[in-house]
Protein backbone atom coordinates (compact mmCIF):
# COMPACT_ATOMS: atom_id res chain seq x y z
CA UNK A 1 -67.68 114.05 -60.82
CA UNK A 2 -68.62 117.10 -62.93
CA UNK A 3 -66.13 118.15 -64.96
CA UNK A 4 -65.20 121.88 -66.25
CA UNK A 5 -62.61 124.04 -66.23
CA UNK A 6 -62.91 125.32 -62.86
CA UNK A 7 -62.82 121.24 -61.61
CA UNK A 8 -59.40 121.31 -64.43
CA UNK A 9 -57.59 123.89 -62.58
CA UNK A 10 -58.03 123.25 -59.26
CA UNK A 11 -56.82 119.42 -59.97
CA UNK A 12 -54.03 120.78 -61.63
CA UNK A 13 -53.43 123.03 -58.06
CA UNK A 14 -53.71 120.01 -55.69
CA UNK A 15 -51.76 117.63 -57.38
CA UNK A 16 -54.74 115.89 -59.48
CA UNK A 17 -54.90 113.49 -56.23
CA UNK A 18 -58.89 114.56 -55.85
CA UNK A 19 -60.08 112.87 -59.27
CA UNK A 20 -62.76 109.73 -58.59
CA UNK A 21 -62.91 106.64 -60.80
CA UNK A 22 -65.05 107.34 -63.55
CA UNK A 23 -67.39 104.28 -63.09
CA UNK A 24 -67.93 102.29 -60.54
CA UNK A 25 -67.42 98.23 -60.40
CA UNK A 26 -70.53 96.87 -59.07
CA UNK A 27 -71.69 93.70 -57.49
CA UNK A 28 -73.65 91.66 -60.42
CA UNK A 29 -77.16 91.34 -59.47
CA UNK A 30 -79.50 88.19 -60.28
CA UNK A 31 -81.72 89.93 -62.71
CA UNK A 32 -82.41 93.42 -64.42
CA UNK A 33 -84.87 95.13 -66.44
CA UNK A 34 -82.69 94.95 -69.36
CA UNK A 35 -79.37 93.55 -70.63
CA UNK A 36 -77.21 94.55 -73.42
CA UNK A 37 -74.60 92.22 -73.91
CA UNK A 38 -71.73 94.01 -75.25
CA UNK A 39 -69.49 96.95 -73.80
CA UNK A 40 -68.42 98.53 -76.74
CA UNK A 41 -69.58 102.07 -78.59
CA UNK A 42 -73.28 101.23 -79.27
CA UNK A 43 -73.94 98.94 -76.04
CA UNK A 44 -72.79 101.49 -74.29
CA UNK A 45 -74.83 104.21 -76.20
CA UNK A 46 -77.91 102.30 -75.73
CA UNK A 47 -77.65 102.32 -72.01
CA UNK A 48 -76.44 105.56 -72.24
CA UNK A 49 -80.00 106.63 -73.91
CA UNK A 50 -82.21 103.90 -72.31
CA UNK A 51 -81.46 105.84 -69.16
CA UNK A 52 -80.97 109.54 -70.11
CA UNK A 53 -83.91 109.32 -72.36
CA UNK A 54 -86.41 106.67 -71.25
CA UNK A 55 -85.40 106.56 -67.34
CA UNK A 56 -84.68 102.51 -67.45
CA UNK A 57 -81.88 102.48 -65.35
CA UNK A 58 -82.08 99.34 -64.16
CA UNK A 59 -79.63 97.94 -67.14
CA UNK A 60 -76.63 95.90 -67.22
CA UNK A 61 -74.33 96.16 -69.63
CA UNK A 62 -72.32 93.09 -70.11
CA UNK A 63 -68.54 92.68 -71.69
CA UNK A 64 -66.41 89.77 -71.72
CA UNK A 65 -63.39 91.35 -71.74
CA UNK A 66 -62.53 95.64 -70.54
CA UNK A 67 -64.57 98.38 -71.95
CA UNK A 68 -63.82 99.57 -75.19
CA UNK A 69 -61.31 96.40 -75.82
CA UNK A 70 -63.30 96.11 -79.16
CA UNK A 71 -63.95 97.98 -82.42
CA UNK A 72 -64.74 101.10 -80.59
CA UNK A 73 -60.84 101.42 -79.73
CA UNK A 74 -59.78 99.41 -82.89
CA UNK A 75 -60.98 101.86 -85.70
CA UNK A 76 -59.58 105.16 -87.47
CA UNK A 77 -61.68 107.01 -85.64
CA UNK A 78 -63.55 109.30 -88.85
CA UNK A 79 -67.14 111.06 -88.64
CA UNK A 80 -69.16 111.32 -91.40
CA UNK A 81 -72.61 111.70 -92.96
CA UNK A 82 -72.29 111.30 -96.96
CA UNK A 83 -74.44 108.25 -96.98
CA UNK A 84 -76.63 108.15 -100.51
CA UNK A 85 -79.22 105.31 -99.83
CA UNK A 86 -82.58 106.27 -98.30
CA UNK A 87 -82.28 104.39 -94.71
CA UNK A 88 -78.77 105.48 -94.60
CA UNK A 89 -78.71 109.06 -95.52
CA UNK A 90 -81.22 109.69 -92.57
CA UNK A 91 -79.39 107.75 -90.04
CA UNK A 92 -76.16 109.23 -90.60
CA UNK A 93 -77.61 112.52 -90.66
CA UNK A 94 -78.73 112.21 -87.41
CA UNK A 95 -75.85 110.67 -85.72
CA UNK A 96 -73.96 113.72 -87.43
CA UNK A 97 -76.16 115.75 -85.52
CA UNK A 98 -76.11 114.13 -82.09
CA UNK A 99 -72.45 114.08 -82.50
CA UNK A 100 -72.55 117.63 -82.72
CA UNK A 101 -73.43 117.87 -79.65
CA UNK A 102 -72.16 114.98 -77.66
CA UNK A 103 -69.47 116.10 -75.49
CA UNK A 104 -71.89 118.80 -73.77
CA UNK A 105 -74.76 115.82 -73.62
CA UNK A 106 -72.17 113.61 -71.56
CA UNK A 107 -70.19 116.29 -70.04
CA UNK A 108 -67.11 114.26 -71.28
CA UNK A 109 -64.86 115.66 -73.86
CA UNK A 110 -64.92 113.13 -77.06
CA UNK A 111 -62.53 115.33 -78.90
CA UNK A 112 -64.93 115.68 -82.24
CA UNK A 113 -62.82 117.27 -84.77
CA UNK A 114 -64.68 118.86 -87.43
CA UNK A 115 -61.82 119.79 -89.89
CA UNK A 116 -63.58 118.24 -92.56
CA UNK A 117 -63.04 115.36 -94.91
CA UNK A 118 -61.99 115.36 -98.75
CA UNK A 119 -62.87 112.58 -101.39
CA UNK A 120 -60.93 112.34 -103.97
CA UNK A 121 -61.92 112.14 -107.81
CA UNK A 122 -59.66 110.47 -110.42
CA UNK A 123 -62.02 110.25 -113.44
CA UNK A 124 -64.88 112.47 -115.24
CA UNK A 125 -67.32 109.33 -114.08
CA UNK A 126 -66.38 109.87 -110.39
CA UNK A 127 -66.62 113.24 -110.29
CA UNK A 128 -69.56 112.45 -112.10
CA UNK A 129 -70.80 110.35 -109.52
CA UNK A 130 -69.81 112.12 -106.20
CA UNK A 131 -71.73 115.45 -108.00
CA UNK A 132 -74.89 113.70 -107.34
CA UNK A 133 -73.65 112.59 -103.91
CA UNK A 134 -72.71 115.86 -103.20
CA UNK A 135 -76.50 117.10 -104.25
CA UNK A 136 -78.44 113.95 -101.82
CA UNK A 137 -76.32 115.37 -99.30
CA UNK A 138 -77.50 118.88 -99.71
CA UNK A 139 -81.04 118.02 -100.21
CA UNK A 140 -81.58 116.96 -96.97
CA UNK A 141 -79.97 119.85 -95.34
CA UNK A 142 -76.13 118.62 -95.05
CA UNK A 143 -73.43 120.37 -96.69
CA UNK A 144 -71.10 119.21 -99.26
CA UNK A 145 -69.38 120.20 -102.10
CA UNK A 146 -67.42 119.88 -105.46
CA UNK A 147 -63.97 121.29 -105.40
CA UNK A 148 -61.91 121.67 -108.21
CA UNK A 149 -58.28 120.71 -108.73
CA UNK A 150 -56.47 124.37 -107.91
CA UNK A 151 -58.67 124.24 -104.66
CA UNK A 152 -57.08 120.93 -103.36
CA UNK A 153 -53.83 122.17 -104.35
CA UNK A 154 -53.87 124.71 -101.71
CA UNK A 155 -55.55 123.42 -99.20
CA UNK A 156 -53.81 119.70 -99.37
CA UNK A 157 -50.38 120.63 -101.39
CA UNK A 158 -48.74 117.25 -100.05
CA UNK A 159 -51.35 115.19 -102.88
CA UNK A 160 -49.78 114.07 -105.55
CA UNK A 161 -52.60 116.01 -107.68
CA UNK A 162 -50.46 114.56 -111.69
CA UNK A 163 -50.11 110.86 -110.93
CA UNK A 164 -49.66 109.35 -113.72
CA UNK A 165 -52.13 106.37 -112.88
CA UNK A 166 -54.83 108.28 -110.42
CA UNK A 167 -54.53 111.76 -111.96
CA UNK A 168 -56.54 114.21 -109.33
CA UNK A 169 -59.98 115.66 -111.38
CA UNK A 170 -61.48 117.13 -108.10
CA UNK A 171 -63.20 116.52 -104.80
CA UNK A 172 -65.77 115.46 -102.67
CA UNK A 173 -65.75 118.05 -99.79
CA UNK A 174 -67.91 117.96 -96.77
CA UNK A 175 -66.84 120.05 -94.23
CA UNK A 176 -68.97 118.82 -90.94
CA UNK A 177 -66.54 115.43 -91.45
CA UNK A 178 -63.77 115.20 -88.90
CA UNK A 179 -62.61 113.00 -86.22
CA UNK A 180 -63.38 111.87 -82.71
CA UNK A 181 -61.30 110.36 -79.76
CA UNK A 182 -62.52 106.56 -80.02
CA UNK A 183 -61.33 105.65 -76.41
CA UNK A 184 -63.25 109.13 -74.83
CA UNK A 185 -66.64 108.30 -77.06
CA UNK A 186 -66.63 104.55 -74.97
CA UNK A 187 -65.35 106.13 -71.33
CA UNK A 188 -67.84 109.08 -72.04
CA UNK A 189 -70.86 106.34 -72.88
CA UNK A 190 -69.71 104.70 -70.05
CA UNK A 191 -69.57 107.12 -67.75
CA UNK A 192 -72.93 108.95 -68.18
CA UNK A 193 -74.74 105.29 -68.12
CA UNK A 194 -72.93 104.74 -64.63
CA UNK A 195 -74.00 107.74 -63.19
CA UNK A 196 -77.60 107.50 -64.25
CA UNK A 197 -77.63 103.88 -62.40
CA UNK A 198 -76.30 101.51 -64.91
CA UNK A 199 -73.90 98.43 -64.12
CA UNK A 200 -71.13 98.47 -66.19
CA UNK A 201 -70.19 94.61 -65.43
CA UNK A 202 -66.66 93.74 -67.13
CA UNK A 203 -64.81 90.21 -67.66
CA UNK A 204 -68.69 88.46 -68.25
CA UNK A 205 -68.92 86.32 -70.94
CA UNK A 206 -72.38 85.24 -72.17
CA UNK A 207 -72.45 81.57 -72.85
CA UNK A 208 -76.10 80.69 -73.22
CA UNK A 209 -79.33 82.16 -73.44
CA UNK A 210 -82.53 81.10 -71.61
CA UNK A 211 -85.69 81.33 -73.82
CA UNK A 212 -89.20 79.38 -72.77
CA UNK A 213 -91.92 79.28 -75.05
CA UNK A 214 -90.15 81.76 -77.48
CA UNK A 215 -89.75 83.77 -74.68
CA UNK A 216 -85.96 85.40 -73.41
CA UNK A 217 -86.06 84.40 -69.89
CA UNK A 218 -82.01 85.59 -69.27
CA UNK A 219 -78.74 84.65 -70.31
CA UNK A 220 -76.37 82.45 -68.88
CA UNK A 221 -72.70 83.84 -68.20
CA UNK A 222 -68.80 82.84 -66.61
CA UNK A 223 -70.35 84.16 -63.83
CA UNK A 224 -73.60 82.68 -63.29
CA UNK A 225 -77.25 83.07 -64.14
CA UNK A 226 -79.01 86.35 -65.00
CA UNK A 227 -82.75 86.78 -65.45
CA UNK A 228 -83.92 89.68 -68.07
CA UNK A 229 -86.88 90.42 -70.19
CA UNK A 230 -85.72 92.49 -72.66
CA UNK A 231 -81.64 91.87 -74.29
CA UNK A 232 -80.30 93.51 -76.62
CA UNK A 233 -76.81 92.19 -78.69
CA UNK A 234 -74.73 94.66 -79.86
CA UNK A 235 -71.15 92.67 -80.05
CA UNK A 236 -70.24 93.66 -83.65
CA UNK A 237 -67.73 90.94 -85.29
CA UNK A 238 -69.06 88.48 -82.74
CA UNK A 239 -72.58 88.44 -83.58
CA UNK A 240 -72.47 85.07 -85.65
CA UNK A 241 -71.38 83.83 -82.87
CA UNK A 242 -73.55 84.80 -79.84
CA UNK A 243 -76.63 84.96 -82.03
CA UNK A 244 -76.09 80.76 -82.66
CA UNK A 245 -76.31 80.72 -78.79
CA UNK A 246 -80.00 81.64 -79.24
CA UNK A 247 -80.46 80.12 -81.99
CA UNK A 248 -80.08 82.91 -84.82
CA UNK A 249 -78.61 82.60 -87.96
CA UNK A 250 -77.78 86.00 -88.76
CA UNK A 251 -77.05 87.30 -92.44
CA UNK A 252 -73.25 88.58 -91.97
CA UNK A 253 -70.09 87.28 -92.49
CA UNK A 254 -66.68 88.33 -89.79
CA UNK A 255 -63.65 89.88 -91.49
CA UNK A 256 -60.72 91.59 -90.25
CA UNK A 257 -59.96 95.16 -90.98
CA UNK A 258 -56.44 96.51 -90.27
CA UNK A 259 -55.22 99.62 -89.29
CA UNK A 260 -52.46 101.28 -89.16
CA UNK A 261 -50.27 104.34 -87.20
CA UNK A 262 -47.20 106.17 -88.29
CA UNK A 263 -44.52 107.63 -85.58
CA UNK A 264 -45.74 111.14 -84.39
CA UNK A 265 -44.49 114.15 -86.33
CA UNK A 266 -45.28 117.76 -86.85
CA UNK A 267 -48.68 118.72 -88.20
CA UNK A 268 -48.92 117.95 -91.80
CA UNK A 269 -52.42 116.27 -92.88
CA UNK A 270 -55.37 119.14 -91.21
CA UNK A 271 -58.10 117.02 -92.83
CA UNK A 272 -59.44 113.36 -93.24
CA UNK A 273 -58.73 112.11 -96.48
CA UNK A 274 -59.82 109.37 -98.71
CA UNK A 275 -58.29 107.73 -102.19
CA UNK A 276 -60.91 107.44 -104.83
CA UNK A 277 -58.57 104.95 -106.52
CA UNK A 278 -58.15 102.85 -104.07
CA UNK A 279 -59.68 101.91 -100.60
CA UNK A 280 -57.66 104.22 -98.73
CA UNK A 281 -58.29 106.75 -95.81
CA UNK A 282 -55.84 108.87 -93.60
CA UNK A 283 -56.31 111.34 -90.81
CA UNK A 284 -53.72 112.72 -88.51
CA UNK A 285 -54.25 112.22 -84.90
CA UNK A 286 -53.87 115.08 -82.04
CA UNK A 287 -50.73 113.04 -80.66
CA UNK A 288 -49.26 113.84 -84.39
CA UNK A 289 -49.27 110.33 -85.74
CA UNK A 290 -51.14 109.71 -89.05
CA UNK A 291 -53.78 107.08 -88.35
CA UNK A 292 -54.73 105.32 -91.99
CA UNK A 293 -56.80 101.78 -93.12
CA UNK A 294 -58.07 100.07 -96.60
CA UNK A 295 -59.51 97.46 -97.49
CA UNK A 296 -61.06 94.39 -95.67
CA UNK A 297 -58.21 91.41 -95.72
CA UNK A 298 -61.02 89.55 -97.28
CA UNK A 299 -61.08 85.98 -95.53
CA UNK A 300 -63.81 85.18 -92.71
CA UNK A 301 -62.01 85.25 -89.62
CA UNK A 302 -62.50 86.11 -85.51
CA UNK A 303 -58.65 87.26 -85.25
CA UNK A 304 -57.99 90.38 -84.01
CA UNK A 305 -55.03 90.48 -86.44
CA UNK A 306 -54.14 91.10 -90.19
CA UNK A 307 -52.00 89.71 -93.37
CA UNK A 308 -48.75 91.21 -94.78
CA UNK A 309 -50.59 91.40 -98.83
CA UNK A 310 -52.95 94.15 -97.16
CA UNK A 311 -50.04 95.85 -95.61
CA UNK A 312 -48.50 96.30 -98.71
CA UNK A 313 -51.63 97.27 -100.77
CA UNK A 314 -52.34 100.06 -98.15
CA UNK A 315 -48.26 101.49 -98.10
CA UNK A 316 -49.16 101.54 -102.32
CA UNK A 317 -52.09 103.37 -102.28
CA UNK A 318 -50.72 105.64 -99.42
CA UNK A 319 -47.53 105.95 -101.41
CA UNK A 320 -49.69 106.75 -104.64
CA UNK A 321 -51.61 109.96 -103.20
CA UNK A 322 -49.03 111.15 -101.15
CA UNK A 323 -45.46 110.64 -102.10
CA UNK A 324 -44.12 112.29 -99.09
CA UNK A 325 -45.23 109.17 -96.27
CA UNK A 326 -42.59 107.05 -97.30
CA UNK A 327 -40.03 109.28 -95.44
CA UNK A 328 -42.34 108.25 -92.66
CA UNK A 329 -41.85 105.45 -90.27
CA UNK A 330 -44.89 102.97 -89.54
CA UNK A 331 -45.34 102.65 -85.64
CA UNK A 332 -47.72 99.95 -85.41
CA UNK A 333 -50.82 98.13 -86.59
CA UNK A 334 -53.98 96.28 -85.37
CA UNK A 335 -57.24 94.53 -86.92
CA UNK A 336 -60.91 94.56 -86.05
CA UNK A 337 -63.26 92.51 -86.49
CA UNK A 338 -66.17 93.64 -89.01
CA UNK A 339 -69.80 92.33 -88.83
CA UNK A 340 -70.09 92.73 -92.67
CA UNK A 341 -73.69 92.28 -93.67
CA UNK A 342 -74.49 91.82 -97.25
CA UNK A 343 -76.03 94.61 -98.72
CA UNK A 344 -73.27 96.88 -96.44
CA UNK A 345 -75.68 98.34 -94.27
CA UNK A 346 -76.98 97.67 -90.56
CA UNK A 347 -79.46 96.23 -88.67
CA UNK A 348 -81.33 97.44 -85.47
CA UNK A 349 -84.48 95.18 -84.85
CA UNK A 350 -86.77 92.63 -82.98
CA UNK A 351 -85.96 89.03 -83.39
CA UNK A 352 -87.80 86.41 -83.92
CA UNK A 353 -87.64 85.67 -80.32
CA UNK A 354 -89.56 87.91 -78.00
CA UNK A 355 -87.57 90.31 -75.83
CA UNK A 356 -84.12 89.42 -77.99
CA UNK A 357 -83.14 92.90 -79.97
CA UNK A 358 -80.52 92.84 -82.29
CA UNK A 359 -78.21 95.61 -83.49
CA UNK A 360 -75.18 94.63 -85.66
CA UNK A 361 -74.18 94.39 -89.20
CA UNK A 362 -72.46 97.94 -89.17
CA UNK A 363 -69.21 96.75 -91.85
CA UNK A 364 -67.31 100.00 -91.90
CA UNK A 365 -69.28 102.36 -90.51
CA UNK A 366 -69.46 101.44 -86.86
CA UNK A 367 -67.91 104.53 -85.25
CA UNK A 368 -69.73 107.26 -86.58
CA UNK A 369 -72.74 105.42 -86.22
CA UNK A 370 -72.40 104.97 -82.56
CA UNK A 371 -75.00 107.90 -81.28
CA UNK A 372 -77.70 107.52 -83.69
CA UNK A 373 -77.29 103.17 -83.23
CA UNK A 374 -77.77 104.05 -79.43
CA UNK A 375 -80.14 106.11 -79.62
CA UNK A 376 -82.51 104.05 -81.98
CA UNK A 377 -81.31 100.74 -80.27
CA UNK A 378 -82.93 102.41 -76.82
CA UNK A 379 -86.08 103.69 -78.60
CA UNK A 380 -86.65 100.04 -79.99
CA UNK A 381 -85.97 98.60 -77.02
CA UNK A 382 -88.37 100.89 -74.55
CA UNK A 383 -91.23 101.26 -77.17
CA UNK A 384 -91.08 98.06 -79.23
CA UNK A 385 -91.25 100.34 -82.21
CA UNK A 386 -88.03 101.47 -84.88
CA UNK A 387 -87.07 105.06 -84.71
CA UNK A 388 -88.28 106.69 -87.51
CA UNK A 389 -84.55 107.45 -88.83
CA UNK A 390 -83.64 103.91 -88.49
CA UNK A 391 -86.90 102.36 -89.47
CA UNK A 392 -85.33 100.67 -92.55
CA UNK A 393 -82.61 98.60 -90.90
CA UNK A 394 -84.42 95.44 -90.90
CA UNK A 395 -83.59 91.63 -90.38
CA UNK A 396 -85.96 90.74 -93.03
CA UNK A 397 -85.21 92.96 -95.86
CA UNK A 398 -83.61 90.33 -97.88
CA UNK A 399 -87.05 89.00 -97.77
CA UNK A 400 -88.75 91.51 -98.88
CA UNK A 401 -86.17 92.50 -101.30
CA UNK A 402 -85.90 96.25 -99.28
CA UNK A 403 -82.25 96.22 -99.38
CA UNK A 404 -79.81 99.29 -98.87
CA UNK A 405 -76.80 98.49 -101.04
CA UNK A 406 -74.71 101.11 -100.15
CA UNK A 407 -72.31 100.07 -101.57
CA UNK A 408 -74.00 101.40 -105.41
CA UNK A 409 -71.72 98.37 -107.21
CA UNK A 410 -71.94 97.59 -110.52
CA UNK A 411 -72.99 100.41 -113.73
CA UNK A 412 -74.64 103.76 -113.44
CA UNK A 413 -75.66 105.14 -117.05
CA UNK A 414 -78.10 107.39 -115.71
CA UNK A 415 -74.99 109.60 -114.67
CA UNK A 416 -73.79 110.68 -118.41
């Protein structure tokens, strides 16, 4: 079904009785071209691109549970590119841009909100610091800025701008930053990939993989046998764990990241926000509940739940920059699981074992990496050969000692 606002309003006439199911449940067939094993934002991105793009369509997309029952509905749902590292700052670029225009390439409205996102500086270092951001950004045709205190004042008067502790010096402003609905970027993925040909098969586990002479024959699943030549994993938190079915030891560690969502109330936060002093981020969400995380909970785990400490630090750092939320009521929370890799920054590459791609690693910055992680995931699965803007997201950098710490730990003299 095409959708517009002709299709809108004559639904809306008729009862909205003529709507179809927006993919289709198919039988499982005994082999494909291709499997990715994993239903969530970039799985379903890659097949998504694998047929738009290089007209493989004979894909199967495997989940073990309902689509978009992972990260892809478990996250706070921002957009960004203000990625320093070269192999990052590229990438996100890029999926800024196909983000841009995603909703007409799926004919599927994601809701991508660009009402910009603020970082805020508490110290002459960090202002410091997020100047030269600010100028990486620019140089390779993004746009960001430094804003001074007056200018946050008016456009975010609810910050608590003279904490004593965190007092405000500035901010990090980049105005293409925003928001996206996380449940309409997976149905939209989904969607197009179904159309083009693609079996979307849900409630599949993997349990095995079947690899002859170093070769991926298939995988073995809760419901049978399935022969491929070419698989690709892209099953986030769970890639320890399905990689050891193959064999793999893969260089990440699982962690759970909360979330959190307040009660809906009137509109009162227009941008996304984050705490320099703290690991703190809030948005507010088109249903008018404000939608904030932190920090990792820091213990390896596979639960898709969180502890009370991290709770608390998140209510103190959201009490810190804005007073005002504690008159607000917390409605619920929920954890994902994070493929944390160890230099904070993703892979998207060949294994050691021929036809097995991986795709994983992506610690906080799943979500807005979805297009671009699609898109190169498809390229390196068609071609054999890495996208140029994800060309640095290798399994073997620790080798080679090519890592991206994006993460920029530790002292900076160079910046005073």
């Amino acid at each position: 079904m095409f959708y517009s606002a002709f299709e809108i309003l004559k639904q809306g006439l008729t009862g909205n009785k003529g709507w179809k199911p927006v993919w289709r449940n198919p039988e499982l067939k005994t082999e494909y071209d291709v499997i990715i094993i994993g239903g969530g934002g970039h799985g379903l991105a890659t097949a998504h691109y694998l047929a738009k793009t290089y007209g493989i369509t004979n894909v199967a997309v495997l989940e073990r549970g309902y689509l978009g029952g992972g990260n892809i509905g478990r996250n706070t749902t921002i957009v960004r590119c203000d990625y320093g590292q070269p192999g990052n700052s590229e990438f996100y670029s890029h999926s800024m841009k196909l983000w841009e225009g995603l909703s007409q390439d799926l004919n599927y409205n994601v809701m991508h909100s660009q009402r910009g996102m603020l970082q805020l500086c508490h110290s002459d270092e960090q202002v410091g610091s997020y100047r030269k951001r600010a100028n990486m950004i620019n140089a390779r045709g993004d746009e960001a800025q430094i804003i001074d205190r007056e200018t946050i004042r008016k456009r975010a008067p609810y910050i608590d701008l003279d904490n004593a502790r965190f007092p405000v010096r500035g901010g990090l402003w980049q105005k293409r930053g925003g928001t996206a609905r996380h449940d309409a970027v997976a149905w939209g993925y989904a969607r197009s990939a179904d159309s083009r040909g693609v079996d979307l098969i849900q409630n599949c586990a993997v349990t095995g993989f079947d690899i002859v002479n170093g070769q991926v024959t298939g995988v073995q699943t809760t419901r049978g046998a399935i022969k491929a030549k070419k698989i690709g994993m892209a099953v986030a938190g769970r890639s320890s764990e399905v990689g050891a079915m193959a064999g793999l030891r893969l260089p990440i560690e699982s962690h759970v990241l909360q979330a959190f969502v307040t009660e809906g109330i009137k509109p009162f936060i227009d941008y996304t926000i984050s705490f320099g002093m703290g690991h703190f981020y809030i948005n507010q969400s088109d249903k008018g509940g404000l939608v904030f995380g932190g920090d990792l909970d820091m213990y390896n785990s596979y639960a898709q739940r969180g502890n009370l400490p991290r709770v608390e630090q998140v209510a103190e750092a959201s009490m810190a920059m804005i007073p005002a939320i504690g008159k607000v009521r917390q409605l619920r929370s929920w954890g994902g699981i994070m493929d944390m890799s160890m230099d904070g920054s993703p892979f998207i590459d060949k294994t050691h074992i021929d036809g097995l791609f991986f795709n994983g690693g992506w610690c906080y910055g799943g979500f807005k990496a979805a297009p671009a992680s699609g898109a190169a995931f498809a390229h390196l699965i068609a071609t054999g050969q890495h996208a140029e803007y994800a060309s640095k997201f290798r399994l073997d950098r620790y080798k080679t000692g090519h890592m991206i710490d994006e993460a920029g730990t530790g002292a900076s003299p160079k910046l005073h």
